[in-house]
C-alpha atoms as a PDB file:
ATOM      1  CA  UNK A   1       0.000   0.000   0.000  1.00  0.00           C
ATOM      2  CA  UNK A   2       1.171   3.453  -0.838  1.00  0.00           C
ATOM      3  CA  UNK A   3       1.559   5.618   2.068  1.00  0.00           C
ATOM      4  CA  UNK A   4       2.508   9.399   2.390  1.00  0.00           C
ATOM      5  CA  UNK A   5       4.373  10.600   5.206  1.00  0.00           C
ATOM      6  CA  UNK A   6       4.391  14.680   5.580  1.00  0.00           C
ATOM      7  CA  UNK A   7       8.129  15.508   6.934  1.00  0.00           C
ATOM      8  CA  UNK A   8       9.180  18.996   6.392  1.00  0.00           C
ATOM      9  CA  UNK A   9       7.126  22.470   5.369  1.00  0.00           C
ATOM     10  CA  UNK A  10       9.724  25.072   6.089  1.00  0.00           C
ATOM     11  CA  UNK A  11      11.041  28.716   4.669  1.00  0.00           C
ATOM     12  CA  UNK A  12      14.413  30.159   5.018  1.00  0.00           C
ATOM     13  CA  UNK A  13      14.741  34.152   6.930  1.00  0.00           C
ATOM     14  CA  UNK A  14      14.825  37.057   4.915  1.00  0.00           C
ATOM     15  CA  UNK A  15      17.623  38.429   2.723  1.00  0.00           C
ATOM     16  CA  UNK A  16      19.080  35.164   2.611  1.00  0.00           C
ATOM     17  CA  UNK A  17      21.678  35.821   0.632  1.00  0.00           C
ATOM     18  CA  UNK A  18      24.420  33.214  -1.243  1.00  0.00           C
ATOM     19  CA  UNK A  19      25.221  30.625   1.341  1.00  0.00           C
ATOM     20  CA  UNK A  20      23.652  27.632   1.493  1.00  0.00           C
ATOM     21  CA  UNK A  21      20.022  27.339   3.591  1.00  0.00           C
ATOM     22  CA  UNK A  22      19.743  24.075   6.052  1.00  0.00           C
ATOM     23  CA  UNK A  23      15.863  23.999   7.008  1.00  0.00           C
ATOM     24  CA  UNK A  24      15.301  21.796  10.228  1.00  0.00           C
ATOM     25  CA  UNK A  25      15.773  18.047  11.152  1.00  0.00           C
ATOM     26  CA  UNK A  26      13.309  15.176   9.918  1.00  0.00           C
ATOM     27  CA  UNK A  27      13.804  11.184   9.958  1.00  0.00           C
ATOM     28  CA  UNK A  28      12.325   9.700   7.051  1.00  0.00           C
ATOM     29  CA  UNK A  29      10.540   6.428   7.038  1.00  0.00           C
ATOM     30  CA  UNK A  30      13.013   2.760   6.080  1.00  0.00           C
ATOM     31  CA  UNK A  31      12.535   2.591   1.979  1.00  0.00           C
ATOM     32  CA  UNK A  32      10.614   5.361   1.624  1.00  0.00           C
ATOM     33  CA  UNK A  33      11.192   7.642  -1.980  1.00  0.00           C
ATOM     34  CA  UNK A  34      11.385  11.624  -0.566  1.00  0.00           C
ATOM     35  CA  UNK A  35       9.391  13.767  -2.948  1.00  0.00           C
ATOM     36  CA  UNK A  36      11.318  17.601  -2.480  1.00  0.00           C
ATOM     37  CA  UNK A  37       9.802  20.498  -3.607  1.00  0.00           C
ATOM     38  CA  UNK A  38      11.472  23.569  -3.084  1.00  0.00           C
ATOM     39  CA  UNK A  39      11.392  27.510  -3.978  1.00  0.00           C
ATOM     40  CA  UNK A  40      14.065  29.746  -4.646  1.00  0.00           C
ATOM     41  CA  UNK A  41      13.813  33.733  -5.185  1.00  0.00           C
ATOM     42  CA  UNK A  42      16.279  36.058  -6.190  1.00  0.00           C
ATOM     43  CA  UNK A  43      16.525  39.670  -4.336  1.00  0.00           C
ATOM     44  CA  UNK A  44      16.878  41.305  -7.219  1.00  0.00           C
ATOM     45  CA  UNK A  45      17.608  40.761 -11.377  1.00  0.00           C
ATOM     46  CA  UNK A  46      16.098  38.575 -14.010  1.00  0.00           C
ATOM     47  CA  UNK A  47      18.285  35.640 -14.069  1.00  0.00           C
ATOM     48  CA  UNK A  48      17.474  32.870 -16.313  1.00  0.00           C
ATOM     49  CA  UNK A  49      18.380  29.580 -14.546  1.00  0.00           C
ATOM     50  CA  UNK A  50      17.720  30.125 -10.792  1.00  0.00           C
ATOM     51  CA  UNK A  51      15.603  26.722 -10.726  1.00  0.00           C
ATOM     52  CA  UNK A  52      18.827  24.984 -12.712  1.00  0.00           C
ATOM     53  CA  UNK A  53      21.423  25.812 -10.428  1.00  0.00           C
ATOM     54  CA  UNK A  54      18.989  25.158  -7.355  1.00  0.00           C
ATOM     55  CA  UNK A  55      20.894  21.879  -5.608  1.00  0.00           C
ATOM     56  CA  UNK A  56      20.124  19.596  -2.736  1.00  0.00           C
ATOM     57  CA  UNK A  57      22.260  16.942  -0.839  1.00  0.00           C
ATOM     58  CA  UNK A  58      21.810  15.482   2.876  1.00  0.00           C
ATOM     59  CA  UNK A  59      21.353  12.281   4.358  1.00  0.00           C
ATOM     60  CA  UNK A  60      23.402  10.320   2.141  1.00  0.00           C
ATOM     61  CA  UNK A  61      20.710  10.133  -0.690  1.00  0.00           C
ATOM     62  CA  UNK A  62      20.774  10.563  -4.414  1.00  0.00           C
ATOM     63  CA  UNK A  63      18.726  13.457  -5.457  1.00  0.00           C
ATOM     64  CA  UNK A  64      17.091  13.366  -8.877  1.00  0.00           C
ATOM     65  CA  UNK A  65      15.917  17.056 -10.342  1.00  0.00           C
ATOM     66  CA  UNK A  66      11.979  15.410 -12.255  1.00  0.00           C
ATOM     67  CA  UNK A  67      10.815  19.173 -12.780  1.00  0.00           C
ATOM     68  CA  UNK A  68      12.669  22.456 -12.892  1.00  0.00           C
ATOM     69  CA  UNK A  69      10.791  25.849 -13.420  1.00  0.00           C
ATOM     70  CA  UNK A  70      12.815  29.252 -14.625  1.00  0.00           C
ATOM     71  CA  UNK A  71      11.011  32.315 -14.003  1.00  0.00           C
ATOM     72  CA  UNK A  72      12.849  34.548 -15.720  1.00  0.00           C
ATOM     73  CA  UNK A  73      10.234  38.044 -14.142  1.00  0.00           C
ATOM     74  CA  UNK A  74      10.342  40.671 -11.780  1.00  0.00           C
ATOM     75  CA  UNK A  75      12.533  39.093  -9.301  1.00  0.00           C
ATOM     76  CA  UNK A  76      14.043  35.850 -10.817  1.00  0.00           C
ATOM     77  CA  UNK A  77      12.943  32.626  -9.013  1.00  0.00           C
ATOM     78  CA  UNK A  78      12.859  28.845  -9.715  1.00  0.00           C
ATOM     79  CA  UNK A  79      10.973  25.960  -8.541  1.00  0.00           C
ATOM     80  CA  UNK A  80      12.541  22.471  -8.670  1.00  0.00           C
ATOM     81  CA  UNK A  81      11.126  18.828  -7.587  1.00  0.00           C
ATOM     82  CA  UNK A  82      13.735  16.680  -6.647  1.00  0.00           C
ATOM     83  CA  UNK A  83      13.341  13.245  -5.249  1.00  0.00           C
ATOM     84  CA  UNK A  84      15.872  10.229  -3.477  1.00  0.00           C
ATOM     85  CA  UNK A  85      15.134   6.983  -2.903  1.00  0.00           C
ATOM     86  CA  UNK A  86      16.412   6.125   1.132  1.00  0.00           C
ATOM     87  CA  UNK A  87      17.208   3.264   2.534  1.00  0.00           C
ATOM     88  CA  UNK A  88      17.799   3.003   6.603  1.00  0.00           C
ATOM     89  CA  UNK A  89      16.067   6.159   7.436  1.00  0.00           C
ATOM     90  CA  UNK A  90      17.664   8.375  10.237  1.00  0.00           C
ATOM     91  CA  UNK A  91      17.009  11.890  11.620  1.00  0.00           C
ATOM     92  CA  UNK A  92      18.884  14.275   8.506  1.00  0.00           C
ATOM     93  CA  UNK A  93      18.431  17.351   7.064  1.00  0.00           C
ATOM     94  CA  UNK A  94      18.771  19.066   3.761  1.00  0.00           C
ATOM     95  CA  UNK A  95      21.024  21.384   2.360  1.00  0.00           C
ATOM     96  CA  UNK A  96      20.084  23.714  -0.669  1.00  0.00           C
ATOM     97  CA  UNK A  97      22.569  25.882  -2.558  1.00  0.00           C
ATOM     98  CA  UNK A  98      21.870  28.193  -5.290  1.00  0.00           C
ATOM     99  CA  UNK A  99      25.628  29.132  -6.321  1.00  0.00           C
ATOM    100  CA  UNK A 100      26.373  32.832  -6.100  1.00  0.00           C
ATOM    101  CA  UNK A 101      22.861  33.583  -7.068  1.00  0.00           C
ATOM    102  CA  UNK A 102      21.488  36.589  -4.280  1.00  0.00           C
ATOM    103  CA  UNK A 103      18.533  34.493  -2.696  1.00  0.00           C
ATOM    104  CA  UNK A 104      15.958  36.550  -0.601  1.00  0.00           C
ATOM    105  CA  UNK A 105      14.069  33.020   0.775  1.00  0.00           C
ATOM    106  CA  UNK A 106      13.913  29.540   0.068  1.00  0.00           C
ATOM    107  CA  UNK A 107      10.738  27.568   0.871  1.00  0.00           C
ATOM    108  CA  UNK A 108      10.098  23.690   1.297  1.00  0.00           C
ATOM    109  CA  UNK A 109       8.325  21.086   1.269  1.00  0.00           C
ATOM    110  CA  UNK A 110       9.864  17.649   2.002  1.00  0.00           C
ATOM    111  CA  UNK A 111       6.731  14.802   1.970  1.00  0.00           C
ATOM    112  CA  UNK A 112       7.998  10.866   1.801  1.00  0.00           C
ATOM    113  CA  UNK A 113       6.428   7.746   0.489  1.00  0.00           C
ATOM    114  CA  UNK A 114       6.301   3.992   1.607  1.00  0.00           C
ATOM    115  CA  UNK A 115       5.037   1.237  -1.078  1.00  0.00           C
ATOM    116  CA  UNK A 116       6.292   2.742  -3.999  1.00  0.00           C
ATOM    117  CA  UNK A 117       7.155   1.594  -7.206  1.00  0.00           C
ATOM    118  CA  UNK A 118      10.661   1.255  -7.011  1.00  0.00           C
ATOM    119  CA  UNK A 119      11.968   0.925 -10.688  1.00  0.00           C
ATOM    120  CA  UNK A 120       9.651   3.131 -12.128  1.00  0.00           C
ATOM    121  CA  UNK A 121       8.285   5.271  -8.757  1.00  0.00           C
ATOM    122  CA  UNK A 122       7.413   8.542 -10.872  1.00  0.00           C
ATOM    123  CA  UNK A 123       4.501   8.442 -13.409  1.00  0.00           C
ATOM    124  CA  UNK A 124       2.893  11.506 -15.099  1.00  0.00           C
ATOM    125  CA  UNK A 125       4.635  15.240 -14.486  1.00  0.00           C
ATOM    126  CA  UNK A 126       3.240  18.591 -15.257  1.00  0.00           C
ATOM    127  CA  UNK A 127       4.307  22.175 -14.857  1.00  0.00           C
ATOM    128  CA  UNK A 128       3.843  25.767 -15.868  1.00  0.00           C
ATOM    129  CA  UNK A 129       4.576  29.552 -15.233  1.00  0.00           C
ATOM    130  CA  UNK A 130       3.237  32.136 -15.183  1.00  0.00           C
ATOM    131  CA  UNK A 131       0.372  31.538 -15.278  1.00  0.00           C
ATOM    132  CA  UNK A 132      -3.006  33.661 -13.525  1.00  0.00           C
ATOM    133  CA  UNK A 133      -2.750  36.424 -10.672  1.00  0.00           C
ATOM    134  CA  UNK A 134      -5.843  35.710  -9.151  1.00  0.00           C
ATOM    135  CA  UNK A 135      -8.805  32.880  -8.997  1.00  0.00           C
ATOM    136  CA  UNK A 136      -8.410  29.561 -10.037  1.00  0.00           C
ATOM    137  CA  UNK A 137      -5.446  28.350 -11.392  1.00  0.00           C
ATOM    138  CA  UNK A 138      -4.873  24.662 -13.489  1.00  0.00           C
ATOM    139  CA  UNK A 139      -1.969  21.915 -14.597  1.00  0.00           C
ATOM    140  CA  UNK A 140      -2.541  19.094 -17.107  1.00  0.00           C
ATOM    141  CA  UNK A 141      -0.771  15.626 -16.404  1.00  0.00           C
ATOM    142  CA  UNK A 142       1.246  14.773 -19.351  1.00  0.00           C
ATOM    143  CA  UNK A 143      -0.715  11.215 -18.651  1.00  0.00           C
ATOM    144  CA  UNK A 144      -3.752   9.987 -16.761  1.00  0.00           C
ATOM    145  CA  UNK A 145      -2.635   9.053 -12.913  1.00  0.00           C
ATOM    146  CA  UNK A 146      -2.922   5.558 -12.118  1.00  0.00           C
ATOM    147  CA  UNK A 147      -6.182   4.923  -9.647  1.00  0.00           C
ATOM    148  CA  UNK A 148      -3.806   4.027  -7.086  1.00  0.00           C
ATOM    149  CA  UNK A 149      -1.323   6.755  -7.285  1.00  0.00           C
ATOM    150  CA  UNK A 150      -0.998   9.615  -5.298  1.00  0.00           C
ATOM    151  CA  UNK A 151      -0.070  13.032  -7.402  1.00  0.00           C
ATOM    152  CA  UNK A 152       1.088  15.699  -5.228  1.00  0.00           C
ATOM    153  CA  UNK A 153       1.198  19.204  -6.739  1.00  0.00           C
ATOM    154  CA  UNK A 154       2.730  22.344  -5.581  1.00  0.00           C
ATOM    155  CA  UNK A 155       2.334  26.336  -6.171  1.00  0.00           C
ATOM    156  CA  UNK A 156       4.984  28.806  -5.588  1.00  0.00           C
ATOM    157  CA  UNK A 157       3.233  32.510  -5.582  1.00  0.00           C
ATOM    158  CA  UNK A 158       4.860  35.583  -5.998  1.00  0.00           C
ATOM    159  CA  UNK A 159       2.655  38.471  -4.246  1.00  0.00           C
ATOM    160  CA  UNK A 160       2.121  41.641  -3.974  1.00  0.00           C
ATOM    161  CA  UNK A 161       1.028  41.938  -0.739  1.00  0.00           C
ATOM    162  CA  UNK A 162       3.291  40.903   2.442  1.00  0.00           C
ATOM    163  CA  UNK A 163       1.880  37.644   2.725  1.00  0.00           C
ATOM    164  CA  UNK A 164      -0.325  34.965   0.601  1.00  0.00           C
ATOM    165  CA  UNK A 165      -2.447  31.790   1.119  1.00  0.00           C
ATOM    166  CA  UNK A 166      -3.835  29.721  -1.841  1.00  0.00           C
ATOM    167  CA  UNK A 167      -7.343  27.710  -1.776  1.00  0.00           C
ATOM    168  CA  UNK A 168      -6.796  23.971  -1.894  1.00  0.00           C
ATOM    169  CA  UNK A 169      -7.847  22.589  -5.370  1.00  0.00           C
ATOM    170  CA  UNK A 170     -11.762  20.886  -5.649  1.00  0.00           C
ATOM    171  CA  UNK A 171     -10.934  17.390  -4.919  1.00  0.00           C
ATOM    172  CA  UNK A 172      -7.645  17.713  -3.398  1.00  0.00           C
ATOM    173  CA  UNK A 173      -6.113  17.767  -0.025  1.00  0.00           C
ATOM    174  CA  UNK A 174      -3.920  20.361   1.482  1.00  0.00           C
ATOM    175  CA  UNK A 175      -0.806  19.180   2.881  1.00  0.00           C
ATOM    176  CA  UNK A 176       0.988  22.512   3.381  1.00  0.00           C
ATOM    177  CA  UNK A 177       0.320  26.250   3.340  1.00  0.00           C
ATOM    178  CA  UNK A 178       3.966  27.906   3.818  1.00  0.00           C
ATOM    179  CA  UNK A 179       3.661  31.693   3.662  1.00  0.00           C
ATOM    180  CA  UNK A 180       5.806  34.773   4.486  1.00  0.00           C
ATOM    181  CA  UNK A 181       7.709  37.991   3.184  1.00  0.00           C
ATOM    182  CA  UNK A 182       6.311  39.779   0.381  1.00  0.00           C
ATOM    183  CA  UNK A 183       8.312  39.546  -3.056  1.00  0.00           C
ATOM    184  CA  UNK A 184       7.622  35.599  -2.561  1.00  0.00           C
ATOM    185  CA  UNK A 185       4.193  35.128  -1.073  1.00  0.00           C
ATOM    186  CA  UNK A 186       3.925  31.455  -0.672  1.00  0.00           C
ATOM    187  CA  UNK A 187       4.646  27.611  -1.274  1.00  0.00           C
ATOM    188  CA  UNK A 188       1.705  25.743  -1.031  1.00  0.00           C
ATOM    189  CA  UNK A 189       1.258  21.883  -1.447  1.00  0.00           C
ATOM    190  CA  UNK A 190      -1.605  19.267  -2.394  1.00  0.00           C
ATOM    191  CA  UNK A 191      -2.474  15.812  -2.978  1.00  0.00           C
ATOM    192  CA  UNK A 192      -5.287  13.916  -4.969  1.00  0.00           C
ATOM    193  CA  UNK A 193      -5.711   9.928  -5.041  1.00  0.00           C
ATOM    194  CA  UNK A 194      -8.282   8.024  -6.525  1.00  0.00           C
ATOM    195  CA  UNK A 195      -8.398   9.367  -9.386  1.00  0.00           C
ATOM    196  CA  UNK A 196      -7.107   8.809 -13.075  1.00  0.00           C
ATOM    197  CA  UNK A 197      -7.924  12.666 -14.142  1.00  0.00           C
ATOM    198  CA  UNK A 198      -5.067  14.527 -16.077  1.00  0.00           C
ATOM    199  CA  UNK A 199      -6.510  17.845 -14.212  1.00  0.00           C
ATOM    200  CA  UNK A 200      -4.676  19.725 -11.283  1.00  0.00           C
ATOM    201  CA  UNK A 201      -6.567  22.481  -9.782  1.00  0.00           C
ATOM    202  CA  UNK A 202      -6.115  25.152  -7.467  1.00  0.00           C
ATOM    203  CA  UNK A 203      -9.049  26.661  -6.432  1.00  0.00           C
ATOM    204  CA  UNK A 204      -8.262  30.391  -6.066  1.00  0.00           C
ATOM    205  CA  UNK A 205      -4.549  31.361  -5.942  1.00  0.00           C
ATOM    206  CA  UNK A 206      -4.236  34.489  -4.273  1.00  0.00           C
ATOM    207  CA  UNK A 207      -6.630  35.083  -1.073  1.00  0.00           C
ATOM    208  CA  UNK A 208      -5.087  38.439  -0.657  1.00  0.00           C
ATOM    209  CA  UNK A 209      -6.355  41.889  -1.810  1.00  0.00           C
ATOM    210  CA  UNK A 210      -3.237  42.414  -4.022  1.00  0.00           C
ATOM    211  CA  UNK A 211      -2.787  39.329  -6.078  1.00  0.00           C
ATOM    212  CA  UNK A 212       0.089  37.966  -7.980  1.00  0.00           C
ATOM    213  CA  UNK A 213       2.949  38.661  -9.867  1.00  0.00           C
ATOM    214  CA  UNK A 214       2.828  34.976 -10.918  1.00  0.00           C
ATOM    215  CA  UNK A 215       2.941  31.545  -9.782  1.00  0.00           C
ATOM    216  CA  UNK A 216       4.581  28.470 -10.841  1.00  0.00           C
ATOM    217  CA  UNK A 217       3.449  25.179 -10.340  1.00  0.00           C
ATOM    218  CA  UNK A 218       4.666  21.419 -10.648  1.00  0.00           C
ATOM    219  CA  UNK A 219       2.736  17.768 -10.212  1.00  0.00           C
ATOM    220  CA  UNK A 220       4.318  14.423 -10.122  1.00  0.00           C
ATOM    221  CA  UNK A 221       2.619  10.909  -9.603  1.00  0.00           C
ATOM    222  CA  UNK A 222       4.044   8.439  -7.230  1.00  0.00           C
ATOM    223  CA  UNK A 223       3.050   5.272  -8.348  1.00  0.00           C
ATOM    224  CA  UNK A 224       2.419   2.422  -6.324  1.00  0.00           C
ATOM    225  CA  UNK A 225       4.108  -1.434  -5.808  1.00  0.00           C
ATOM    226  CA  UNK A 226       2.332  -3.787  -7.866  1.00  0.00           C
ATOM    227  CA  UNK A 227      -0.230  -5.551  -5.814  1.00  0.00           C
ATOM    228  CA  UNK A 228       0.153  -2.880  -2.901  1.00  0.00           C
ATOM    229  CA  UNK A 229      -3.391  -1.433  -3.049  1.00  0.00           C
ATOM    230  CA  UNK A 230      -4.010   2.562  -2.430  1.00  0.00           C
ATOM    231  CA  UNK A 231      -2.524   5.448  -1.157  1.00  0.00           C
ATOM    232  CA  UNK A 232      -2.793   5.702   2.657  1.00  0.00           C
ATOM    233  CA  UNK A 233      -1.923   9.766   4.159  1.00  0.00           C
ATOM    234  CA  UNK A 234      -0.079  10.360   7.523  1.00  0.00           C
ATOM    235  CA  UNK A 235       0.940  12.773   9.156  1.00  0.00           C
ATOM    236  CA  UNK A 236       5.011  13.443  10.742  1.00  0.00           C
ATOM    237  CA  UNK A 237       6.303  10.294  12.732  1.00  0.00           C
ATOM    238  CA  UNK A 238       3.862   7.897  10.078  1.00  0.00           C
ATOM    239  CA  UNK A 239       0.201   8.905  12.513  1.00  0.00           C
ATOM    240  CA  UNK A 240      -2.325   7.564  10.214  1.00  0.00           C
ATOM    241  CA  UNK A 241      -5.164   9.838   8.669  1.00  0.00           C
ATOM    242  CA  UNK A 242      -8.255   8.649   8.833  1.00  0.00           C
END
């Protein structure tokens, strides 16, 4: 049976700057596959390959980049989903570098799954930028989701207020809402199971009176073990959802 484990919602201070951001301690579950998403935002300039340079290593694991967003805009930023397949798991923590690129914050989210597939663990991917400033907001799998998957999908918002939440897509669940400073209003994450749609929704992007710059946005299916049955949720420390 597929089962999520939630591990690690998390953004860095202001005016980070070039070192490297360590966000705090988790212990991932024995054979799990970590699913990584994680926001970077430049203080200033238009680079073109902030997501691209974005690294990760910790722990021991091999991290492999599935989706990388460049938003080349106002303040350059990138979005990148990485994931590592671990083995004994034991309390670690990340580290994420972005080269000599100025960062003003970093955001993650670090969720884990149990029962995977592990040759082929990642199914159907999606992404996009810019995309709206306000209201609903949508991805298209580049496949339909297997009934017993579990796609998680994430939106990074840029706002133009201090602060920004999203609304959780129609038929999703909300696994985390990480907000703060203003240039980069949010990182917000979801899951869906059940369900063999290509469709990823958010509901209504920007819940603040000054909307968007932009967002960008990513989706991956984990498949699950042949034979293993559906997706079950917990929480931190594996507490089942029911």
């Amino acid at each position: 049976m597929l089962t999520r484990t939630n591990l690690l919602g998390e953004s860095s201070a202001d005016a980070h700057g070039t070192g490297v951001w360590t966000p705090g301690a988790f212990t991932p579950p024995n054979n799990s596959l970590l699913v990584i998403f994680v926001l970077a935002g430049e203080s200033a300039g238009s680079s073109t390959d902030v997501g691209a340079t974005l690294s990760v290593s910790g722990g021991g694991w091999t991290y492999t980049p599935q989706i990388t967003i460049d938003d080349t805009t106002y303040w350059a930023s990138g979005l990148r989903v990485f994931t590592a397949p671990v083995g004994i798991g034991a309390s670690m923590q990340l580290t994420f570098d972005c080269g000599t690129y100025n960062i003003h914050k970093y955001r993650v989210v670090v969720v884990a799954y149990e029962g995977y597939e592990t040759d082929t663990p990642v199914g159907a991917m999606a992404s996009g930028w810019p995309g709206v400033t306000d209201g609903a907001e949508t991805l298209a799998l580049s496949a339909s989701p297997a009934s017993d998957s579990e796609v998680v999908a994430a939106i990074a918002t840029t706002s133009v207020a201090a602060s920004n939440s999203v609304v959780v897509g129609t038929g999703w669940t909300e696994q985390y809402q990480v907000t703060g400073a203003a240039e980069y209003g949010g990182l917000q994450a979801q899951t869906r199971t059940g369900s063999t749609s290509t469709s990823v929704g958010w509901d209504d992007v920007s819940t603040d009176a000054g909307g968007l710059y932009e967002n960008l946005r990513a989706a991956i299916e984990i498949k699950a073990a042949a034979g293993g049955g559906g997706p079950t949720n917990h929480y931190l420390e594996s507490i089942e959802i029911r």
